[in-house]
Protein backbone atom coordinates (compact mmCIF):
# COMPACT_ATOMS: atom_id res chain seq x y z
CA UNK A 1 -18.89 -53.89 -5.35
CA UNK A 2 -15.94 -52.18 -3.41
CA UNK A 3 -13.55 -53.28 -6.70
CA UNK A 4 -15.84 -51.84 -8.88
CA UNK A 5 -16.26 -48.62 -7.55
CA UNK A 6 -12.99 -48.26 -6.83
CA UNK A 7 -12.03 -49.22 -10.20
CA UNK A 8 -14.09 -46.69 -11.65
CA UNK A 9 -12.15 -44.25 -9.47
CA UNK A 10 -8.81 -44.83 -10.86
CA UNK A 11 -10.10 -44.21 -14.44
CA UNK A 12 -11.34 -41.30 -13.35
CA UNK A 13 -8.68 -39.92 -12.04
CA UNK A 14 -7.23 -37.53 -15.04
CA UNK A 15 -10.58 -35.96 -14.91
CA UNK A 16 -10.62 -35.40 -11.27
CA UNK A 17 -7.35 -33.19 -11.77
CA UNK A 18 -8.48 -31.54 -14.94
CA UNK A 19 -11.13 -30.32 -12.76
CA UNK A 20 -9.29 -28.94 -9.59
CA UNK A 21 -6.86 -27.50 -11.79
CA UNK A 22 -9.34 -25.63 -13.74
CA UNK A 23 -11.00 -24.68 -10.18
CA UNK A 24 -7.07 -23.54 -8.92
CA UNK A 25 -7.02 -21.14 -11.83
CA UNK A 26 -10.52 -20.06 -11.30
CA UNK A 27 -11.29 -19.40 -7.71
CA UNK A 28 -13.43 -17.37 -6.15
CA UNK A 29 -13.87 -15.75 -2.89
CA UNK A 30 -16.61 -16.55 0.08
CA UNK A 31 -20.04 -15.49 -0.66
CA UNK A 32 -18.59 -14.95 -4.69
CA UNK A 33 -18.66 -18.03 -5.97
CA UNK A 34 -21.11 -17.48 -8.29
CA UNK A 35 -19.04 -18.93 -11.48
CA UNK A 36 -17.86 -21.74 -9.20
CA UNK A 37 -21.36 -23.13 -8.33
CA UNK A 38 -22.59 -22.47 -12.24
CA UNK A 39 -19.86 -25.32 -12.65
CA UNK A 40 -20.86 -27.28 -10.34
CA UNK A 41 -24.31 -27.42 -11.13
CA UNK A 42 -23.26 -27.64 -14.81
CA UNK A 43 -21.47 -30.77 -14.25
CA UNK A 44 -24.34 -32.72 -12.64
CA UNK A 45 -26.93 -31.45 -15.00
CA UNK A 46 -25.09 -33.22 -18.19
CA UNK A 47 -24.72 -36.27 -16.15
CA UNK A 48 -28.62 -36.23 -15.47
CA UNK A 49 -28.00 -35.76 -12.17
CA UNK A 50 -30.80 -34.20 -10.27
CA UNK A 51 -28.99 -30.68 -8.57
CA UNK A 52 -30.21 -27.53 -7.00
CA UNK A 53 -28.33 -23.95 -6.55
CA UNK A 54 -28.33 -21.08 -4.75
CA UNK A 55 -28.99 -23.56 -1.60
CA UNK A 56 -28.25 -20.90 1.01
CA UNK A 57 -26.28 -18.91 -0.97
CA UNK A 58 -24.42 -19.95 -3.65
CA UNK A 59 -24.43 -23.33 -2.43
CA UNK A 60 -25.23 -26.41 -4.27
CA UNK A 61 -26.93 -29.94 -3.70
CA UNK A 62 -27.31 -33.09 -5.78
CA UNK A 63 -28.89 -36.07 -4.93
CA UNK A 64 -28.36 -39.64 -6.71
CA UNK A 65 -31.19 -42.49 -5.68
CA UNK A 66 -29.91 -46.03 -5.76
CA UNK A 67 -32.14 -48.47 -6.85
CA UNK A 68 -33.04 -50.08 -3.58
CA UNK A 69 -34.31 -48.72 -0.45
CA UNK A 70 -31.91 -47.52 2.19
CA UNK A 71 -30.19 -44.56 4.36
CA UNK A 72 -29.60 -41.20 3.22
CA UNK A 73 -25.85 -40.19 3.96
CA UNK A 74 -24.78 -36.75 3.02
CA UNK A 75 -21.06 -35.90 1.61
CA UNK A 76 -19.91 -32.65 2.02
CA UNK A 77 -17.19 -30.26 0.05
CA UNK A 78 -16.80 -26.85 0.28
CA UNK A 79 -15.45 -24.47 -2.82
CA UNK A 80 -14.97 -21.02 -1.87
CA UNK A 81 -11.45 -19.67 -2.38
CA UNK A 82 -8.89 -17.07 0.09
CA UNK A 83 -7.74 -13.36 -0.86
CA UNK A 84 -4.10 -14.59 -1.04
CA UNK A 85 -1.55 -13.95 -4.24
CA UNK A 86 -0.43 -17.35 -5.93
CA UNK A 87 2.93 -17.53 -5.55
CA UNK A 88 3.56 -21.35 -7.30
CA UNK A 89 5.53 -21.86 -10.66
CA UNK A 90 2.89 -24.54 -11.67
CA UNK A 91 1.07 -24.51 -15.27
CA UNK A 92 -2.24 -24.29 -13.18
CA UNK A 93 -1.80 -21.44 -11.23
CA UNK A 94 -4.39 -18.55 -10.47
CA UNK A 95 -5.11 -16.47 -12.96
CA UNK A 96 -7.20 -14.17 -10.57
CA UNK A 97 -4.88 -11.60 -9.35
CA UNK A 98 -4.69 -11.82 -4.79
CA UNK A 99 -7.29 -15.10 -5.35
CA UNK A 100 -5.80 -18.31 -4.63
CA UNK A 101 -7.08 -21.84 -3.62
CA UNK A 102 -4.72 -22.15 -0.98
CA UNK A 103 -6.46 -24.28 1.59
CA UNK A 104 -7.55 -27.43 -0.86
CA UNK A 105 -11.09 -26.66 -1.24
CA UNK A 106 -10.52 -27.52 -5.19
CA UNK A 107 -9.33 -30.59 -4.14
CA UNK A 108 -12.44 -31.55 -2.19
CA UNK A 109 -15.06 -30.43 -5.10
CA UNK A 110 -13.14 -32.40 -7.63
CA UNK A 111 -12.89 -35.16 -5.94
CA UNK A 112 -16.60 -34.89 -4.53
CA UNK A 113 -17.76 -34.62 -8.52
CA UNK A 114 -15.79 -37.76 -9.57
CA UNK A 115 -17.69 -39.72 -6.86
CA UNK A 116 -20.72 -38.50 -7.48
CA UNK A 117 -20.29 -39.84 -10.86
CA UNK A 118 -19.19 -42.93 -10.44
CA UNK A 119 -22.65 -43.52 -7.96
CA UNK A 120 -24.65 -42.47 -10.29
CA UNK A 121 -23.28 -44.63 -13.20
CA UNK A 122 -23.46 -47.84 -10.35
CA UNK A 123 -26.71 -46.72 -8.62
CA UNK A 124 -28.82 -49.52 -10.52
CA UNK A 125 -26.56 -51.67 -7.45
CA UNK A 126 -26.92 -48.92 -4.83
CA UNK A 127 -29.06 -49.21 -1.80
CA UNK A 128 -30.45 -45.74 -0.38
CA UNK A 129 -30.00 -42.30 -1.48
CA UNK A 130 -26.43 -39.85 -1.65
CA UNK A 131 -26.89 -36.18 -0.72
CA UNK A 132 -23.55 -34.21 -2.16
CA UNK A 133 -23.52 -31.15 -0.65
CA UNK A 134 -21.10 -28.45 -2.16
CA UNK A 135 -21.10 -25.91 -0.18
CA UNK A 136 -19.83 -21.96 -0.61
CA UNK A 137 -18.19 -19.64 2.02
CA UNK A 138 -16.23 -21.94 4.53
CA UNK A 139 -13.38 -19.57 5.24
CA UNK A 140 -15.77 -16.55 6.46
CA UNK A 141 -17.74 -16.66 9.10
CA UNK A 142 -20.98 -16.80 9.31
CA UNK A 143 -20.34 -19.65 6.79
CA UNK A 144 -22.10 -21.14 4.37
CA UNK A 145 -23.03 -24.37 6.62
CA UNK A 146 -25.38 -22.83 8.55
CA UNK A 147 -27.59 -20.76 6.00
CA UNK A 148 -27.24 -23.87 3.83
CA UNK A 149 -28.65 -26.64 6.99
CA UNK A 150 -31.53 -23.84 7.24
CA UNK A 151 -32.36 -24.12 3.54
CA UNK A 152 -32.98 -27.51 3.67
CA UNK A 153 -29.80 -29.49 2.54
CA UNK A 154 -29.77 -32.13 5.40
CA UNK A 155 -33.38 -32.89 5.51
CA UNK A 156 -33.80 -36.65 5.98
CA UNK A 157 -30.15 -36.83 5.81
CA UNK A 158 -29.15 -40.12 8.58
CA UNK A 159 -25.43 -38.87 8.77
CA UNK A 160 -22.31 -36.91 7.07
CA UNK A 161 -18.94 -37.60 6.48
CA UNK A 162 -16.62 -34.95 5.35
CA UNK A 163 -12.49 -34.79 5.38
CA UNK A 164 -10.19 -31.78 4.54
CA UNK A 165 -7.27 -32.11 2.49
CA UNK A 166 -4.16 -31.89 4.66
CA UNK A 167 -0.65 -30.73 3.24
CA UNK A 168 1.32 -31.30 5.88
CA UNK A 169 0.58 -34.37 6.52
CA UNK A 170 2.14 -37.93 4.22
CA UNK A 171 -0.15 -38.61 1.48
CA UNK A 172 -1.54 -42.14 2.43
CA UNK A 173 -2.60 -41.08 5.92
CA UNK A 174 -6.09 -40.61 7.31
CA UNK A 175 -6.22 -38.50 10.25
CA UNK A 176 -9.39 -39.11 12.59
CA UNK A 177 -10.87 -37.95 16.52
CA UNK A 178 -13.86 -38.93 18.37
CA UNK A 179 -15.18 -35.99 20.15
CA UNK A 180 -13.76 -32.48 19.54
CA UNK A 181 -11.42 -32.37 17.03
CA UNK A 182 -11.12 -28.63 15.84
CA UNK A 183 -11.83 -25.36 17.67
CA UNK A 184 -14.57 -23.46 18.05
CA UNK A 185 -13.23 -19.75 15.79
CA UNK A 186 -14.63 -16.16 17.67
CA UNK A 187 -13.16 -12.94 16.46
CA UNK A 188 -12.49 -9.60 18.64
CA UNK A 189 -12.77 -6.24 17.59
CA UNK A 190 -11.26 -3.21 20.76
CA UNK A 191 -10.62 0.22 19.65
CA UNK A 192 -9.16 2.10 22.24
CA UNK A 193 -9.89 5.80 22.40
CA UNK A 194 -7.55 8.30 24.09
CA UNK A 195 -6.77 11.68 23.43
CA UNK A 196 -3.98 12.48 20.45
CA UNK A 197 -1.66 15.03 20.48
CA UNK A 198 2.44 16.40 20.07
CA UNK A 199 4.78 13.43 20.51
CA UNK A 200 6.70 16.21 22.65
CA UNK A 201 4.35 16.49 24.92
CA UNK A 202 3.03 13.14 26.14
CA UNK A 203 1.77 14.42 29.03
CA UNK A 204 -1.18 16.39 27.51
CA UNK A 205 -2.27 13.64 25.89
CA UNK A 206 -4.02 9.93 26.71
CA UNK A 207 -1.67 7.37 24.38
CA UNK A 208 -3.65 4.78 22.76
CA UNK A 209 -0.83 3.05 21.59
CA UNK A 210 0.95 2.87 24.73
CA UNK A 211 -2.63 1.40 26.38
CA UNK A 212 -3.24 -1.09 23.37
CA UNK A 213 0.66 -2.21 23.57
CA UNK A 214 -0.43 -2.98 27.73
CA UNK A 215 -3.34 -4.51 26.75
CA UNK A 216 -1.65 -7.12 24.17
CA UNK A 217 0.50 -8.28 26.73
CA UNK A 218 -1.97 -8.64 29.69
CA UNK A 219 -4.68 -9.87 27.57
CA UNK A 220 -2.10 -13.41 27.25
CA UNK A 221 -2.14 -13.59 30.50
CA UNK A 222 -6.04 -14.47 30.06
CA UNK A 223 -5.10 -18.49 29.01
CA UNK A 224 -1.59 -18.69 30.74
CA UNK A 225 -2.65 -17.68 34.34
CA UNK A 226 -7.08 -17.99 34.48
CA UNK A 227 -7.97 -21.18 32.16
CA UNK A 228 -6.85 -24.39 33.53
CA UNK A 229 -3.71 -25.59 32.05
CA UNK A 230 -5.11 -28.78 30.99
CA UNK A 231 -8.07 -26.90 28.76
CA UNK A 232 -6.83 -25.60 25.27
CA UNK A 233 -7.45 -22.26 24.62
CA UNK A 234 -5.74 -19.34 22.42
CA UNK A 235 -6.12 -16.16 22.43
CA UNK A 236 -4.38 -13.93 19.47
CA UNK A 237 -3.84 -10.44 18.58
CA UNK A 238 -3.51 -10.51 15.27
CA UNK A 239 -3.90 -6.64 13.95
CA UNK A 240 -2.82 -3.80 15.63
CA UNK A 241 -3.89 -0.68 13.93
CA UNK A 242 -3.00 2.98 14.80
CA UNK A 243 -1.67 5.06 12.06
CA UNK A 244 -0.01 8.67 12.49
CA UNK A 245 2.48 10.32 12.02
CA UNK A 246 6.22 9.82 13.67
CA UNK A 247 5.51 13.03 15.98
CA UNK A 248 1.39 12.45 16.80
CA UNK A 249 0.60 10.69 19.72
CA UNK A 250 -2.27 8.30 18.59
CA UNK A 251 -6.19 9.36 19.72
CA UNK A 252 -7.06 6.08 18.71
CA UNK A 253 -6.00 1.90 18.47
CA UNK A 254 -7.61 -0.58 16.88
CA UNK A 255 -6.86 -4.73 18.09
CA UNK A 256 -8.62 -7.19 16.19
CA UNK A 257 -8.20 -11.01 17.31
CA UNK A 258 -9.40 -14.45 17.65
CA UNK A 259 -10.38 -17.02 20.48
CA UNK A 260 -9.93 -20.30 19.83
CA UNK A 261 -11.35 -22.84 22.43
CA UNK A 262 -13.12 -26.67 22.45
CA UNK A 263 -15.59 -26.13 25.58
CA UNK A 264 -18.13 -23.67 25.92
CA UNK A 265 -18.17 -22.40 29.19
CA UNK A 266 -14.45 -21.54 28.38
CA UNK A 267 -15.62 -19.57 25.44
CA UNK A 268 -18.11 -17.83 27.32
CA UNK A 269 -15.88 -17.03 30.24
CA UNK A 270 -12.40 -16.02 27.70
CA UNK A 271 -15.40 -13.50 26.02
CA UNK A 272 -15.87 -11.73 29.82
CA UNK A 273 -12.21 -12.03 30.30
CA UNK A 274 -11.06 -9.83 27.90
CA UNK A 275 -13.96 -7.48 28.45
CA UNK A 276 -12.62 -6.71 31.71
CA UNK A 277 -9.32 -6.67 31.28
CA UNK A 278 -9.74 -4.37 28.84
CA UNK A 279 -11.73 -2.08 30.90
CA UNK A 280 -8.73 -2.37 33.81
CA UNK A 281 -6.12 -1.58 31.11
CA UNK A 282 -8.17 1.52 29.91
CA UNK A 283 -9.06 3.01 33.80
CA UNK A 284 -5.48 2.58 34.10
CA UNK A 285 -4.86 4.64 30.83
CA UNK A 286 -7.53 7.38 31.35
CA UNK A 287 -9.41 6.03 27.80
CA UNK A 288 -12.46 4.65 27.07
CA UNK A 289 -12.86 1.93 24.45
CA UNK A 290 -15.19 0.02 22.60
CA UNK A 291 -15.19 -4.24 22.78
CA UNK A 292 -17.41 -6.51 20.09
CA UNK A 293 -17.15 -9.71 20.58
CA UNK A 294 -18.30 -12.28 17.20
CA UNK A 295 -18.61 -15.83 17.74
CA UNK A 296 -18.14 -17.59 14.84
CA UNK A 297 -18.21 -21.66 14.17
CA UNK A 298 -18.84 -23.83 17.18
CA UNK A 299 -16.47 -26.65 17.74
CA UNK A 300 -16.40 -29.27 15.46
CA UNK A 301 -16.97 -32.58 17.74
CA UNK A 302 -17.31 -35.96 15.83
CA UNK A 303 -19.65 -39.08 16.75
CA UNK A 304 -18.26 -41.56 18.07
CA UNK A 305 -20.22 -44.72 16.17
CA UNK A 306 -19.59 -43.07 12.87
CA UNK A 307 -15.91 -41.61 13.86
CA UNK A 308 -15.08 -45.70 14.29
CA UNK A 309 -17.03 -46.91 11.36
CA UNK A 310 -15.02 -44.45 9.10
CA UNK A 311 -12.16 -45.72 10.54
CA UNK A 312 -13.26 -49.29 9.32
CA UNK A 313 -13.59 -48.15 6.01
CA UNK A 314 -10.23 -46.03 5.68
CA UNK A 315 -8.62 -49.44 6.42
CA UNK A 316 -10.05 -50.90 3.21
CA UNK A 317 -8.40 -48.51 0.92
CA UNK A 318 -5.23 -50.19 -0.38
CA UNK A 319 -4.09 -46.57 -0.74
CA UNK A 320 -4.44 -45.59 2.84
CA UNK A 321 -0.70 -46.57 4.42
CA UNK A 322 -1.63 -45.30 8.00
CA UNK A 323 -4.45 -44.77 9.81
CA UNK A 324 -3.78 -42.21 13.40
CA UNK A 325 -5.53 -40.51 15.83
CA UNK A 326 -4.77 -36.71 15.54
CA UNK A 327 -4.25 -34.13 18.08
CA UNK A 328 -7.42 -31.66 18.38
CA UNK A 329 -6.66 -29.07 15.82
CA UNK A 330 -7.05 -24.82 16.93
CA UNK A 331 -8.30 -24.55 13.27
CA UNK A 332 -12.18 -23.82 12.81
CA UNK A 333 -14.65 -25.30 10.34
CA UNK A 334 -17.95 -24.94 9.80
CA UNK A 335 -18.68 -28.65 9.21
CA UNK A 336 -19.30 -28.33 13.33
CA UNK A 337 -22.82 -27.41 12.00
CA UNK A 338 -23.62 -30.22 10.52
CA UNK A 339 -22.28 -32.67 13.39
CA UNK A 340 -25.11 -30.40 15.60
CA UNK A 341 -27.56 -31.59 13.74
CA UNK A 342 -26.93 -35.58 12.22
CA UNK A 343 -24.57 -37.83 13.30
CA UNK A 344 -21.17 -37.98 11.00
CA UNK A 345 -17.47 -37.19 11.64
CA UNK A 346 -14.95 -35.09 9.82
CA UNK A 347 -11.43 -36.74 9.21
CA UNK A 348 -8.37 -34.96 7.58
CA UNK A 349 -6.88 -36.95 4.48
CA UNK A 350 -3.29 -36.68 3.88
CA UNK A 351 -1.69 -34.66 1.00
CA UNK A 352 1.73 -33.97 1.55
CA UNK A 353 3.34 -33.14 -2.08
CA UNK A 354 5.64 -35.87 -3.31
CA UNK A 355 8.49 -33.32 -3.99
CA UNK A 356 9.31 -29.71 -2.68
CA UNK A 357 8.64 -28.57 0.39
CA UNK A 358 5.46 -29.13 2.11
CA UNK A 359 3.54 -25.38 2.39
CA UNK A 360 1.01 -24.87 5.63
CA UNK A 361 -2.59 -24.58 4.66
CA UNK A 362 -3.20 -20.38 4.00
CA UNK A 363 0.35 -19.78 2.45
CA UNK A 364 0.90 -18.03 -1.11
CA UNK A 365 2.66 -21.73 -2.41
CA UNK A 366 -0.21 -24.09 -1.03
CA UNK A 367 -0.07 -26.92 -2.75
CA UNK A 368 -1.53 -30.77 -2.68
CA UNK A 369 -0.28 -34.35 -3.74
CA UNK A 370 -3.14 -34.26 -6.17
CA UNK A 371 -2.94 -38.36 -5.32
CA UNK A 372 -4.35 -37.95 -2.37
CA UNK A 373 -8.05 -36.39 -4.01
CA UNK A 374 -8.70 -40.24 -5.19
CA UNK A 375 -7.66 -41.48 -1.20
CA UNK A 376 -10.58 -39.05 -0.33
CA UNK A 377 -12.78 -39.69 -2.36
CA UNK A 378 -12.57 -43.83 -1.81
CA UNK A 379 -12.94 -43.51 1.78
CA UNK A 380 -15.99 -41.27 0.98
CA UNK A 381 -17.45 -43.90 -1.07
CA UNK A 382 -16.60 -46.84 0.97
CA UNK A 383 -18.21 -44.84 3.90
CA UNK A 384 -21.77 -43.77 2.20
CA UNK A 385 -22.24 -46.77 0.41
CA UNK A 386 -21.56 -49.56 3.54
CA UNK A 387 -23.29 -47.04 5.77
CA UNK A 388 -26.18 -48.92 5.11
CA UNK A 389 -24.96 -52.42 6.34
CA UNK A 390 -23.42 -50.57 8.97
CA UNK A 391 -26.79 -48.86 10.45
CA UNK A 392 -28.79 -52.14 9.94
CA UNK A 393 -26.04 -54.28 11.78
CA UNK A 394 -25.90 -51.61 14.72
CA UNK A 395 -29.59 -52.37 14.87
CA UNK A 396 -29.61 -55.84 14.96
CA UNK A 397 -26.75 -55.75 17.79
CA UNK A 398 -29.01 -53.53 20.18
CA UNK A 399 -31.69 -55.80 19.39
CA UNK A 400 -29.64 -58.53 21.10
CA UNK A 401 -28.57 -56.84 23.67
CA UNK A 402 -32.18 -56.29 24.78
């Protein structure tokens, strides 16, 4: 059954990059992707596929029923787009001005929509039923995951695999961690309020700039002198806001940042952290100041059973060259939402380009080995459709053991 399926992949494959390249040129931004899921859905309906929008959003869900009586396993890809000027001379790229597909989700709903395909044209052999969840807004917290989970889409779902396309990385590689494998994403928002005045005469005044330039510096001392060295944390400044004139002395400073941690009580205490030192830096200044803390997706922290199964079936692709255990990643995803709930993992499939130079996930010439969208998508298939041996022969196992 493997062959076939497989088989059915390869001839598939000119379609699967029709499609992301007509999703490159077309993207969409989070909570926008109203033309995007209208495809989607689209494309199941004229297979006969049964499929459902505006799932929490704009997101989308089909399901395909083998013939015989099994698991349910849900596959996930997400479709939204970033606010980031195409830079690539390719014959596919954006034509929406500052919109850009520059993190691979295209790559992940074309290859999603080729297997769905192919299971629905084999389900007659197919034990147990395929949830493919497309889902909207990944790249802007709150997500769509969560709104989507809450509308329903992994009810009676037995577990979820997912993977993320992953430029940097050889194309042929399949990148895997049991436990926590990417970070749990906050974001801070401090505006710093002094009192403005003459750049000649500092001393009538309260300088936000000069307390917001104290507090970038003391606020890294938050993860390099009070979390324990062997605990991964970041904490980033990554906007610094306070425009006047050369000869004004600035009233007000805005920081905005992110915290990026893997265990909870970290996040928690890096939150309180920068609360206070905040509040020092400010008493020190003479300002007051306003803090908001927003936590956004929790760590992403795979299952160990399923995190070794999918490791299994990566090994039976004939495409897959290496198989590795990847450092945890500072990156966040909201596919940590789904892991709360079922049991599944979340592996990172290589898709270095072939030629050129390989661009980081979020930059203006992003751009995948389109190859590795039919890697994916085996080691999807191989994974939802032996799931079902898989669960049965864990059960018999215990059974022994007893």
């Amino acid at each position: 059954m493997q062959a076939q399926l497989f088989s059915k992949l390869d001839s598939l494959y000119a379609e699967m990059v029709e499609i992301r390249r007509y999703l490159h040129q077309h993207p969409e931004l989070s909570f926008q992707e109203k033309n995007t899921a209208d495809y989607i859905r689209t494309f199941y309906e004229q297979l006969g596929i049964e499929a459902h929008g505006n799932v929490g959003g704009n997101g989308v869900v089909a399901t395909i029923q083998g013939a015989k009586p099994g698991k349910t396993v849900a596959l996930r890809a997400d479709f939204d787009a970033l606010p980031i000027q195409d830079e690539k001379d390719v014959p596919y790229k954006s034509l929406v001005p500052g919109v850009m597909h520059a993190c691979g989700h295209d790559g992940h709903t074309a290859a999603l929509l080729i297997l769905a395909k192919v299971l629905h044209e084999s389900r007659e052999f197919l034990s147990g039923t395929y949830v493919m969840i497309h889902q909207h807004a990944e790249e802007y917290a709150p997500g769509g995951a969560i709104s989507m989970i809450e509308d329903g889409c992994l009810d009676g779902v037995d577990a979820i695999f997912g993977t993320h396309l992953w430029a940097t990385e050889p194309t042929g590689t399949i990148q895997y961690r049991i436990g926590p494998m990417m970070a749990a994403a906050d974001r801070f928002d401090i505006v710093i309020k002094g009192k403005g005045g003459h750049g000649a005469q500092p001393h009538k005044t309260k300088d936000a700039i000069v307390a917001g330039a104290q507090l970038v510096t003391t606020l890294q001392q938050i993860v390099s002198r009070r979390v324990n060295p062997v605990d991964s944390a970041v904490v980033t400044v990554g906007s610094f806001v306070a425009d006047n004139g050369f000869n004004v002395i600035a009233d007000k400073a805005k920081l905005i940042g992110t915290v990026r941690t893997f265990n909870e009580n970290i996040r928690e205490y890096i939150s309180a952290e920068i609360e206070r030192v905040t509040k020092g830096v400010c008493l020190a200044s003479d300002c007051s100041f306003d803090y908001v803390y927003n936590r956004g997706y929790p760590a992403v922290v795979n299952h160990a059973a399923e995190t070794e199964f999918l490791i299994d079936c990566a090994s039976r692709v004939p495409e897959v060259k290496k198989i590795e255990e990847t450092e945890p990643q500072m990156s966040g995803e909201d596919f940590a939402y789904y892991l709360q709930k079922v049991k599944g993992t979340f592996f990172f499939t290589g898709a270095k380009p072939e030629t050129g130079e390989a661009y980081p996930h979020h930059h203006p010439k992003f751009d995948i080995n389109e190859k590795a969208m039919l890697i994916a998508a085996k080691t999807l298939c191989l994974a939802a459709i032996q799931y079902q041996d898989h669960e049965q022969a864990s059960k018999e196992t215990l059974s022994s053991m007893a």
